[in-house]
Structure formats: structure tokens, C-alpha cells
PDB file of N, CA and C in Angstrom:
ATOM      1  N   UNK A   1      -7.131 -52.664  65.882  1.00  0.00           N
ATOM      2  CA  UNK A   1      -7.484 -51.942  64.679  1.00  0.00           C
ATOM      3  C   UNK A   1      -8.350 -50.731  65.018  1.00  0.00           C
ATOM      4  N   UNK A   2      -9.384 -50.935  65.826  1.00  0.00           N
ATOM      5  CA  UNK A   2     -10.076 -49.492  66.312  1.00  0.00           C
ATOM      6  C   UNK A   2      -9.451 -48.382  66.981  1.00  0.00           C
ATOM      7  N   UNK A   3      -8.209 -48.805  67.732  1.00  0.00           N
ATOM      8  CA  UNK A   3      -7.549 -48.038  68.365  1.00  0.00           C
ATOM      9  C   UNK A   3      -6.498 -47.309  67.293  1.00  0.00           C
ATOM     10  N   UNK A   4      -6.056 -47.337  66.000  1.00  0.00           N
ATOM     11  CA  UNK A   4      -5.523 -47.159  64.735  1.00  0.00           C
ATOM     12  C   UNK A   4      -6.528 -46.618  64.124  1.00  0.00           C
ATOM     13  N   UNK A   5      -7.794 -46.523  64.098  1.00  0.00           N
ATOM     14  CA  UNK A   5      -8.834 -46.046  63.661  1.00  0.00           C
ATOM     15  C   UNK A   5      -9.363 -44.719  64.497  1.00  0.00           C
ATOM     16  N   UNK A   6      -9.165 -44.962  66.197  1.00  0.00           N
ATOM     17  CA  UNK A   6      -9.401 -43.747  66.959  1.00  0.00           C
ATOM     18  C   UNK A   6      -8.463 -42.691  66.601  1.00  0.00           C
ATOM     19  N   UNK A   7      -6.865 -43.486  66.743  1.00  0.00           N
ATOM     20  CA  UNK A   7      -5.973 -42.008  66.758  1.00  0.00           C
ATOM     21  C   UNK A   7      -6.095 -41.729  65.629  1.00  0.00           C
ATOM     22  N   UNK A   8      -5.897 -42.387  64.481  1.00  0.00           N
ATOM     23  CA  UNK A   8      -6.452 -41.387  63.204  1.00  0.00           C
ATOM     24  C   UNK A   8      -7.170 -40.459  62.790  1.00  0.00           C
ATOM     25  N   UNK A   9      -8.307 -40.875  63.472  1.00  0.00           N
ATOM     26  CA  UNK A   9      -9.313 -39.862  63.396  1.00  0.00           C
ATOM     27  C   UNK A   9      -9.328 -38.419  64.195  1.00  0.00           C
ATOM     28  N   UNK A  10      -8.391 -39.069  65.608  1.00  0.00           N
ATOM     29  CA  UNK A  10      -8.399 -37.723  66.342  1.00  0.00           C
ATOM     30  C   UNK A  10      -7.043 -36.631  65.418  1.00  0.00           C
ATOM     31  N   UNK A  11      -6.192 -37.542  65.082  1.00  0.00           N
ATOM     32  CA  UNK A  11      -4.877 -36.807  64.482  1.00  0.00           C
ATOM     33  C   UNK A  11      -5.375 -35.889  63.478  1.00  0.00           C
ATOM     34  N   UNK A  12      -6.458 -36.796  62.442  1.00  0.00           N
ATOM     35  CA  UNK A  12      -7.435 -35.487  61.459  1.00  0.00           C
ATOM     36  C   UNK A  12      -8.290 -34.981  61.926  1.00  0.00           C
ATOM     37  N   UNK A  13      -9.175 -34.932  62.894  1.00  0.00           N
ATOM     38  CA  UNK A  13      -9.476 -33.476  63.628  1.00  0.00           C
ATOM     39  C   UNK A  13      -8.430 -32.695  63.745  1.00  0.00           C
ATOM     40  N   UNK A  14      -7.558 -32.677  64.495  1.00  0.00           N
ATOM     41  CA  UNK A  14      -6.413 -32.310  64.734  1.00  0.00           C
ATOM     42  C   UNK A  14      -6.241 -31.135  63.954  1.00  0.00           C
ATOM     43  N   UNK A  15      -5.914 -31.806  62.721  1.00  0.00           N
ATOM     44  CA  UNK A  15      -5.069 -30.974  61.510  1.00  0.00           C
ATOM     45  C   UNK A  15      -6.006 -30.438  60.798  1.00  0.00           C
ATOM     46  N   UNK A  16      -7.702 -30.781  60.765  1.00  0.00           N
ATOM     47  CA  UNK A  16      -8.136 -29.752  59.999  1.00  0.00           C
ATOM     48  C   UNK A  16      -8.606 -28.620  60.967  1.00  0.00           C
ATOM     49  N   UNK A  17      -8.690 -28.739  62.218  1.00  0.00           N
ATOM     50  CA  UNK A  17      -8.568 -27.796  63.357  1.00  0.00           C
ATOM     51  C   UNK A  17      -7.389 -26.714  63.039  1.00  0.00           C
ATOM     52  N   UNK A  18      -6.343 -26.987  62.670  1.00  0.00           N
ATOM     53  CA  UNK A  18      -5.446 -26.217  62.504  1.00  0.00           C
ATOM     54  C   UNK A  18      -5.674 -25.712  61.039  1.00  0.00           C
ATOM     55  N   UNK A  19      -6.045 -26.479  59.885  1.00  0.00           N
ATOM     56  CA  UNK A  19      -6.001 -25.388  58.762  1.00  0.00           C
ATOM     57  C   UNK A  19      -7.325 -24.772  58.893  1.00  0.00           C
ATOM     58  N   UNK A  20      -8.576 -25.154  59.728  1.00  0.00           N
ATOM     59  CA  UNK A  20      -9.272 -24.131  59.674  1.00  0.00           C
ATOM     60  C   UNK A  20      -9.186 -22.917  60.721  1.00  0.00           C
ATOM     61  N   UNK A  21      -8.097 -23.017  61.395  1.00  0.00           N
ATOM     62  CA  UNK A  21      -7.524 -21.759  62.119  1.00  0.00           C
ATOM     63  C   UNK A  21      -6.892 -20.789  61.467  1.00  0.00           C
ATOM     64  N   UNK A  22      -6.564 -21.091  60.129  1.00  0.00           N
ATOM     65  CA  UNK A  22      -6.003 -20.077  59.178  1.00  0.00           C
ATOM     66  C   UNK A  22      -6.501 -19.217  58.836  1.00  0.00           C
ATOM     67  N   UNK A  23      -5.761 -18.049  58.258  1.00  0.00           N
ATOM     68  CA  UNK A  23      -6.785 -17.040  57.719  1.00  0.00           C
ATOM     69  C   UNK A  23      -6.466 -17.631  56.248  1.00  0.00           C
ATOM     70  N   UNK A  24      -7.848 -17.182  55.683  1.00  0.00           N
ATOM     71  CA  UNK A  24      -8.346 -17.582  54.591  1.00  0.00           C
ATOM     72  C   UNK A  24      -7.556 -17.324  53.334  1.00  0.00           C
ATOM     73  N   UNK A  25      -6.764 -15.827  53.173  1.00  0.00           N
ATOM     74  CA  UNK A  25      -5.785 -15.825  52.545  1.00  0.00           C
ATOM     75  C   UNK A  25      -4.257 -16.992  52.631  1.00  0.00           C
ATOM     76  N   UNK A  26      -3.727 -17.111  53.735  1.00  0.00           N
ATOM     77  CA  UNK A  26      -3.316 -18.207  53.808  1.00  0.00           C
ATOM     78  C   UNK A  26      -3.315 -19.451  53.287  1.00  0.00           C
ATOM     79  N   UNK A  27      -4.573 -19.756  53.533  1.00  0.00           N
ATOM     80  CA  UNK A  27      -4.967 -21.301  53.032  1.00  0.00           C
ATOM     81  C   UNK A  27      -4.844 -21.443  51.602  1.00  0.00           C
ATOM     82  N   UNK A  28      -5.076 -20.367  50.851  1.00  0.00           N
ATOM     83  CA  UNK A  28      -5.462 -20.069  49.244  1.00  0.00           C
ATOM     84  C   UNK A  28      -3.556 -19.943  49.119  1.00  0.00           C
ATOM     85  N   UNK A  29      -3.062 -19.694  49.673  1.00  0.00           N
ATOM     86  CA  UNK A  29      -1.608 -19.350  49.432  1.00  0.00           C
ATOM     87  C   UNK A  29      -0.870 -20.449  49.173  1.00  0.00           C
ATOM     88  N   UNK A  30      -1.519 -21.582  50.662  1.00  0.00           N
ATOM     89  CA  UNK A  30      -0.566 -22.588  50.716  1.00  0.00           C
ATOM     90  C   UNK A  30      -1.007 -23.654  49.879  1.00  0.00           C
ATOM     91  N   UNK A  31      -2.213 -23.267  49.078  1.00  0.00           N
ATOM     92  CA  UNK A  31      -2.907 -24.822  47.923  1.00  0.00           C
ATOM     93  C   UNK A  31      -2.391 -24.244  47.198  1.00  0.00           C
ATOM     94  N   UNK A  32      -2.141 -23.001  46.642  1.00  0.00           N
ATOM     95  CA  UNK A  32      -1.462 -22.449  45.284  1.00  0.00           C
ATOM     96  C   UNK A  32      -0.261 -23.284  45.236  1.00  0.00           C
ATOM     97  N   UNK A  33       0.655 -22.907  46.498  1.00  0.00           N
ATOM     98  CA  UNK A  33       2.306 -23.675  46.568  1.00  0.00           C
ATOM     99  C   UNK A  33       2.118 -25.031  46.058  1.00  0.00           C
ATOM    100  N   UNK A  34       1.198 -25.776  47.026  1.00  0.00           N
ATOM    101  CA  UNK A  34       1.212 -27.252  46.685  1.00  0.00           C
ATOM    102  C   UNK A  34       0.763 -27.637  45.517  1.00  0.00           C
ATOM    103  N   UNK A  35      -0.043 -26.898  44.919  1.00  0.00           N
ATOM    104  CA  UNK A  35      -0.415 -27.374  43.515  1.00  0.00           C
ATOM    105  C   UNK A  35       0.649 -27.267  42.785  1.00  0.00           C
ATOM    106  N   UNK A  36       1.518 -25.672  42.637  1.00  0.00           N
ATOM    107  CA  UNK A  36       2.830 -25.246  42.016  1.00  0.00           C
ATOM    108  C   UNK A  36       3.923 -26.692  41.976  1.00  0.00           C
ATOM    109  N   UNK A  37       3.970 -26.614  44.072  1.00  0.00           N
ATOM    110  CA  UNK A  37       4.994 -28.022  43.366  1.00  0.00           C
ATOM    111  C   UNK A  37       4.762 -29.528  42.664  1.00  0.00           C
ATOM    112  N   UNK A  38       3.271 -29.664  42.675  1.00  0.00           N
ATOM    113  CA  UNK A  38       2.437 -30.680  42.120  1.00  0.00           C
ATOM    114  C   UNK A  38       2.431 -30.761  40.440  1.00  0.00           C
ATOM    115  N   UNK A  39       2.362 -29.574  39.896  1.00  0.00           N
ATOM    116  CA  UNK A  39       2.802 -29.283  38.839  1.00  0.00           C
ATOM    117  C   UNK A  39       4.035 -29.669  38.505  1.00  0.00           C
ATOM    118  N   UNK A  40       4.699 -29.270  38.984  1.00  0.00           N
ATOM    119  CA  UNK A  40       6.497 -28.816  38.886  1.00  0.00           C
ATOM    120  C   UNK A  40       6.861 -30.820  38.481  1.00  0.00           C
ATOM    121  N   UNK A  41       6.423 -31.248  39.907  1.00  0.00           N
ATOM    122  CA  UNK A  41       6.804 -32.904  40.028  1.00  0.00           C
ATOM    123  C   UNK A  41       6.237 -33.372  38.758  1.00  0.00           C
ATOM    124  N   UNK A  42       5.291 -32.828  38.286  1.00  0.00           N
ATOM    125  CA  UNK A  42       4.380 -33.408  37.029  1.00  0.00           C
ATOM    126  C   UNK A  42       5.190 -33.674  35.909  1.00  0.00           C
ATOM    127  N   UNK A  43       5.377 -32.295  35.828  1.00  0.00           N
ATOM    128  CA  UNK A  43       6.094 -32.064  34.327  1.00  0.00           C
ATOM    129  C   UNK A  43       7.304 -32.256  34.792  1.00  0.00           C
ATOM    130  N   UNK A  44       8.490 -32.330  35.558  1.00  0.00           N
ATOM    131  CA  UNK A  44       9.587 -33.029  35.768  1.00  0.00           C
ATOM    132  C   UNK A  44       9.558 -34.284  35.218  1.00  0.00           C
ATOM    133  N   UNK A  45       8.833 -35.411  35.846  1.00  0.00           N
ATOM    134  CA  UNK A  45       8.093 -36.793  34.970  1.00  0.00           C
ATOM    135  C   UNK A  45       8.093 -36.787  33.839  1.00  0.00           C
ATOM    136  N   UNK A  46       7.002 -36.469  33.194  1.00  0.00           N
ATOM    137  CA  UNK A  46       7.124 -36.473  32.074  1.00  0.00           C
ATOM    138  C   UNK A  46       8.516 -36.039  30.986  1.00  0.00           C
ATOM    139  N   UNK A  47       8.741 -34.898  31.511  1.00  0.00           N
ATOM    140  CA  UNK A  47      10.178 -34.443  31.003  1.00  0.00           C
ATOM    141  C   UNK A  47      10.860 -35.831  30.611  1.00  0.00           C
ATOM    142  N   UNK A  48      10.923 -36.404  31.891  1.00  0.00           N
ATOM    143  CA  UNK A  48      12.556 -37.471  31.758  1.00  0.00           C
ATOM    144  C   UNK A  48      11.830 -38.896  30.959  1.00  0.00           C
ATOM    145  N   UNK A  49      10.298 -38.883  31.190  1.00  0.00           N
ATOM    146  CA  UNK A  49       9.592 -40.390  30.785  1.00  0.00           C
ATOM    147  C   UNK A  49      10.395 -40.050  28.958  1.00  0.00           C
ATOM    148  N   UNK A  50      10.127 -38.819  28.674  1.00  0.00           N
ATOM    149  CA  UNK A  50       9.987 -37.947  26.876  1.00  0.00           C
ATOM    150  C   UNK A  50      11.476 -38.102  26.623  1.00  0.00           C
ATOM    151  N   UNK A  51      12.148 -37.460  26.961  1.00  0.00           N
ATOM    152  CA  UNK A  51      14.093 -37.569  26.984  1.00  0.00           C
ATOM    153  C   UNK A  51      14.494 -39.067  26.991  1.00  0.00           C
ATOM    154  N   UNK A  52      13.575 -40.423  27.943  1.00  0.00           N
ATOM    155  CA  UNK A  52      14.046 -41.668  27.799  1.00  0.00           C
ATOM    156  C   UNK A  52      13.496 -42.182  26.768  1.00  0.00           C
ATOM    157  N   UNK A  53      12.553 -41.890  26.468  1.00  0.00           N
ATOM    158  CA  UNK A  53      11.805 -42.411  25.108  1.00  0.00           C
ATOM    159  C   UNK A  53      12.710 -41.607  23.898  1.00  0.00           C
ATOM    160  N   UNK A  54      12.885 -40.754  23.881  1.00  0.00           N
ATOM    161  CA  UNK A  54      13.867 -39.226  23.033  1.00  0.00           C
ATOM    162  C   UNK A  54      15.402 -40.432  22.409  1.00  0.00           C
ATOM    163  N   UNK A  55      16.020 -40.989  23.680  1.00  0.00           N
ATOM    164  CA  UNK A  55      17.236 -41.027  23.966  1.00  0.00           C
ATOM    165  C   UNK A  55      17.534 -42.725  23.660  1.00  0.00           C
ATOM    166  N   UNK A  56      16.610 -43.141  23.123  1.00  0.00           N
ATOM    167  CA  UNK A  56      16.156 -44.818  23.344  1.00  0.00           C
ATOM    168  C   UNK A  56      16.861 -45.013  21.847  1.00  0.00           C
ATOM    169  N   UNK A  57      17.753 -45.779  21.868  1.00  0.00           N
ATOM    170  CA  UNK A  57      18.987 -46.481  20.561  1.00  0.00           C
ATOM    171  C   UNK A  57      17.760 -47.515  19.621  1.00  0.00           C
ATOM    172  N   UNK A  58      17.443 -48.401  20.987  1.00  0.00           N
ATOM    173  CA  UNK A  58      16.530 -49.435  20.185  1.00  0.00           C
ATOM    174  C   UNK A  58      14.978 -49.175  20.251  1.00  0.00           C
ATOM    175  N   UNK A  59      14.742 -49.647  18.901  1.00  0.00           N
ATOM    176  CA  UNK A  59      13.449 -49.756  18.328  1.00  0.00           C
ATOM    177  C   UNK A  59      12.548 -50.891  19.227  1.00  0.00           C
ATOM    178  N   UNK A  60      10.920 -50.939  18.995  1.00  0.00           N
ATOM    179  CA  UNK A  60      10.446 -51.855  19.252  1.00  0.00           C
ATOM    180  C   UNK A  60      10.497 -52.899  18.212  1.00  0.00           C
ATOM    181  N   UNK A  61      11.000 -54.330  19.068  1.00  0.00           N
ATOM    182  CA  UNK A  61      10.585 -55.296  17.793  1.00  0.00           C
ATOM    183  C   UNK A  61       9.694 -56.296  18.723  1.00  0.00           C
ATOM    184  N   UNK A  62       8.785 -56.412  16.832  1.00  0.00           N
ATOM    185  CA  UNK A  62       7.893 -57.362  16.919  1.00  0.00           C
ATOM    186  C   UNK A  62       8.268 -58.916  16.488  1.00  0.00           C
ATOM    187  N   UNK A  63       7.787 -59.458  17.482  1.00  0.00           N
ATOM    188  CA  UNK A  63       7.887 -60.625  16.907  1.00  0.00           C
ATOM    189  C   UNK A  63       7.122 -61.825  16.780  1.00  0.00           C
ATOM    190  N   UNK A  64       6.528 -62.754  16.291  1.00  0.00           N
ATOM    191  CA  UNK A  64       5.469 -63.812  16.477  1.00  0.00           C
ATOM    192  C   UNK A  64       5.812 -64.110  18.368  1.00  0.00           C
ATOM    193  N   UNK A  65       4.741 -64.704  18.629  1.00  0.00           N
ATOM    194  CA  UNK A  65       4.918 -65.634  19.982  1.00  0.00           C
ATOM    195  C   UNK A  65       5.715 -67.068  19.326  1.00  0.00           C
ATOM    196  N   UNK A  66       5.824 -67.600  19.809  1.00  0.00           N
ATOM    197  CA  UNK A  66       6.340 -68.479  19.777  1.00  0.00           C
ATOM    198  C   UNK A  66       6.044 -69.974  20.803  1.00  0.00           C
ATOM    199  N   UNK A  67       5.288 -70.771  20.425  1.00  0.00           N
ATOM    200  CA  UNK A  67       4.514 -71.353  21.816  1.00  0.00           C
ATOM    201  C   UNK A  67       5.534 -72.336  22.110  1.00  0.00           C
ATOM    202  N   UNK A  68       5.904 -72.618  23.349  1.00  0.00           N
ATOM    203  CA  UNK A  68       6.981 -72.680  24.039  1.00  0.00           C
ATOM    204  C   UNK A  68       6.895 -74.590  23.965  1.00  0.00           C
ATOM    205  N   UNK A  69       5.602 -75.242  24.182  1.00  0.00           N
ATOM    206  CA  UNK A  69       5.200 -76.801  23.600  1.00  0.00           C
ATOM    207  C   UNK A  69       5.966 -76.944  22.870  1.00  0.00           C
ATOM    208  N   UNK A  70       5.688 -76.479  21.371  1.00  0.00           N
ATOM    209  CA  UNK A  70       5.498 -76.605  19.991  1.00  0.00           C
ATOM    210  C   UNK A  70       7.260 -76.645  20.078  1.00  0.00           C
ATOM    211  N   UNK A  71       7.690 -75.622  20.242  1.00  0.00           N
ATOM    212  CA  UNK A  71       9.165 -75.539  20.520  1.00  0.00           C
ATOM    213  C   UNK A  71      10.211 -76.908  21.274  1.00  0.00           C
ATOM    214  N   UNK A  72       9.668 -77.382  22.520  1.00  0.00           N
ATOM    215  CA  UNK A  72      10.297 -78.590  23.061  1.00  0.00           C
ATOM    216  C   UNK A  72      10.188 -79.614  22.015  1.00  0.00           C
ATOM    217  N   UNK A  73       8.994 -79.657  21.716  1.00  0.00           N
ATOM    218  CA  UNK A  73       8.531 -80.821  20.851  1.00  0.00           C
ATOM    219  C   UNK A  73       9.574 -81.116  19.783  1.00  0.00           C
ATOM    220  N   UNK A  74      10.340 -79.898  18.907  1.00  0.00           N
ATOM    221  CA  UNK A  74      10.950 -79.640  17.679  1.00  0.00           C
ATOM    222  C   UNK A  74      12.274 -79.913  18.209  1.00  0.00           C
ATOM    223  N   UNK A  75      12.657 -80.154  19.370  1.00  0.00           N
ATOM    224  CA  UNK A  75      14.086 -80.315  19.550  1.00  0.00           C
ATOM    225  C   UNK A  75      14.200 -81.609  20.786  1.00  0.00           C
ATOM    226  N   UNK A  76      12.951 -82.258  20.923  1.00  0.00           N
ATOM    227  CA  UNK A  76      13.237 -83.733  20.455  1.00  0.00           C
ATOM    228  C   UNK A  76      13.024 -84.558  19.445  1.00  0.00           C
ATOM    229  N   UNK A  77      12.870 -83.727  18.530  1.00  0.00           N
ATOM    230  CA  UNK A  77      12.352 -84.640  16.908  1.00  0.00           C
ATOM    231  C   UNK A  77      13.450 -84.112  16.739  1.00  0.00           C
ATOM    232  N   UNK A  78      14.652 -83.380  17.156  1.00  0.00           N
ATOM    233  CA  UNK A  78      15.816 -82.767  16.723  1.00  0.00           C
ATOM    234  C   UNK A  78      16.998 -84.682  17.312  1.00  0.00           C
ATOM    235  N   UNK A  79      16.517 -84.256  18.268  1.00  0.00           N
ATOM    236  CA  UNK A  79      17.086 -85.107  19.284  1.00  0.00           C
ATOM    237  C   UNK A  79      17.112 -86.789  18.826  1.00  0.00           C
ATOM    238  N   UNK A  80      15.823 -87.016  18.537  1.00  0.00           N
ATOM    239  CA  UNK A  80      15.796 -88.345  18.311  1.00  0.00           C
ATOM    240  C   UNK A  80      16.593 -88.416  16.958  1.00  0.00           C
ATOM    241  N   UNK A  81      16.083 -87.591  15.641  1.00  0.00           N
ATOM    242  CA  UNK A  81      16.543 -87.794  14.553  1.00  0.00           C
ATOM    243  C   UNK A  81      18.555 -87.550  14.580  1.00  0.00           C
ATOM    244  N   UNK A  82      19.102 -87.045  15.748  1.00  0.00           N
ATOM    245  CA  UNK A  82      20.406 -87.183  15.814  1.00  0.00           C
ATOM    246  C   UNK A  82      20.828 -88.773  15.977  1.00  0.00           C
ATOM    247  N   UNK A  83      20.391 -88.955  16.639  1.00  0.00           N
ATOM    248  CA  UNK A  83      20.102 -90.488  17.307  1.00  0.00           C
ATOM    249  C   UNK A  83      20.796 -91.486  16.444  1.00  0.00           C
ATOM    250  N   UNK A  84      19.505 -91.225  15.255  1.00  0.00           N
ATOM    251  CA  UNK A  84      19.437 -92.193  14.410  1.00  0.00           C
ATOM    252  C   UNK A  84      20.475 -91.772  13.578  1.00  0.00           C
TER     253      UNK A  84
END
């Protein structure tokens, strides 16, 4: 586990070694992009969550619970009273 913990750590030196080798315009360029497509993925989501909810035939139904005991119980008082 420490050795998963070393290269990690060296891999992020690494890489912020390299974005702080950037010029500064750069860096501001490439968080703009990633936010852009961060956005983009955002509202894509939502889009299709809105269109499936939009596009949805059935309603919500409510209904009591129904306690699942109470239920067995009623269909051997079903059961016995066939019986007889």
C-alpha cells in the first residue's frame, strides 16, 4: 500500500510540474475548455433526465403499503375457510 501511495504521489508531482510549466495564458485556456465541456456534459444530463420525465406515458401511482404478514395471514383464513 505505501508503495501505491509513493508512485502516486510522485505521478502528482509529476503532473503539477508540468501544468506549472505552462504559461499562464494557457492554463486559463485549458480550465476554460474543461469547464466548457463540464458544462456541455451537464446540461446534456439534464436535457435527457427532462425529455424522460417529458416522454413518460405513466403517471405516479400511489398506493397504501400493504403489510406483507397481514396479507399471508388473509389467504390462509382464505385457505382454511375453502376447506371447510
Amino acid at each position: 500500500m505505501k508503495k501505491l501511495k509513493t508512485n502516486m504521489d510522485k505521478w502528482l508531482d509529476k503532473q503539477d510540474k508540468r501544468w506549472q510549466a505552462l504559461p499562464i495564458r494557457k492554463q486559463h485556456r485549458y480550465t476554460l475548455y474543461f469547464f466548457a465541456v463540464y458544462l456541455l456534459i451537464t446540461a446534456v444530463v439534464i436535457a435527457k433526465i427532462l425529455d424522460d420525465a417529458g416522454t413518460s406515458q405513466k403517471g405516479m401511482v400511489i398506493e397504501p403499503i400493504e403489510n406483507p404478514a397481514l396479507k399471508k395471514l388473509e389467504t390462509n383464513k382464505n385457505r382454511i375457510d375453502e376447506r371447510k
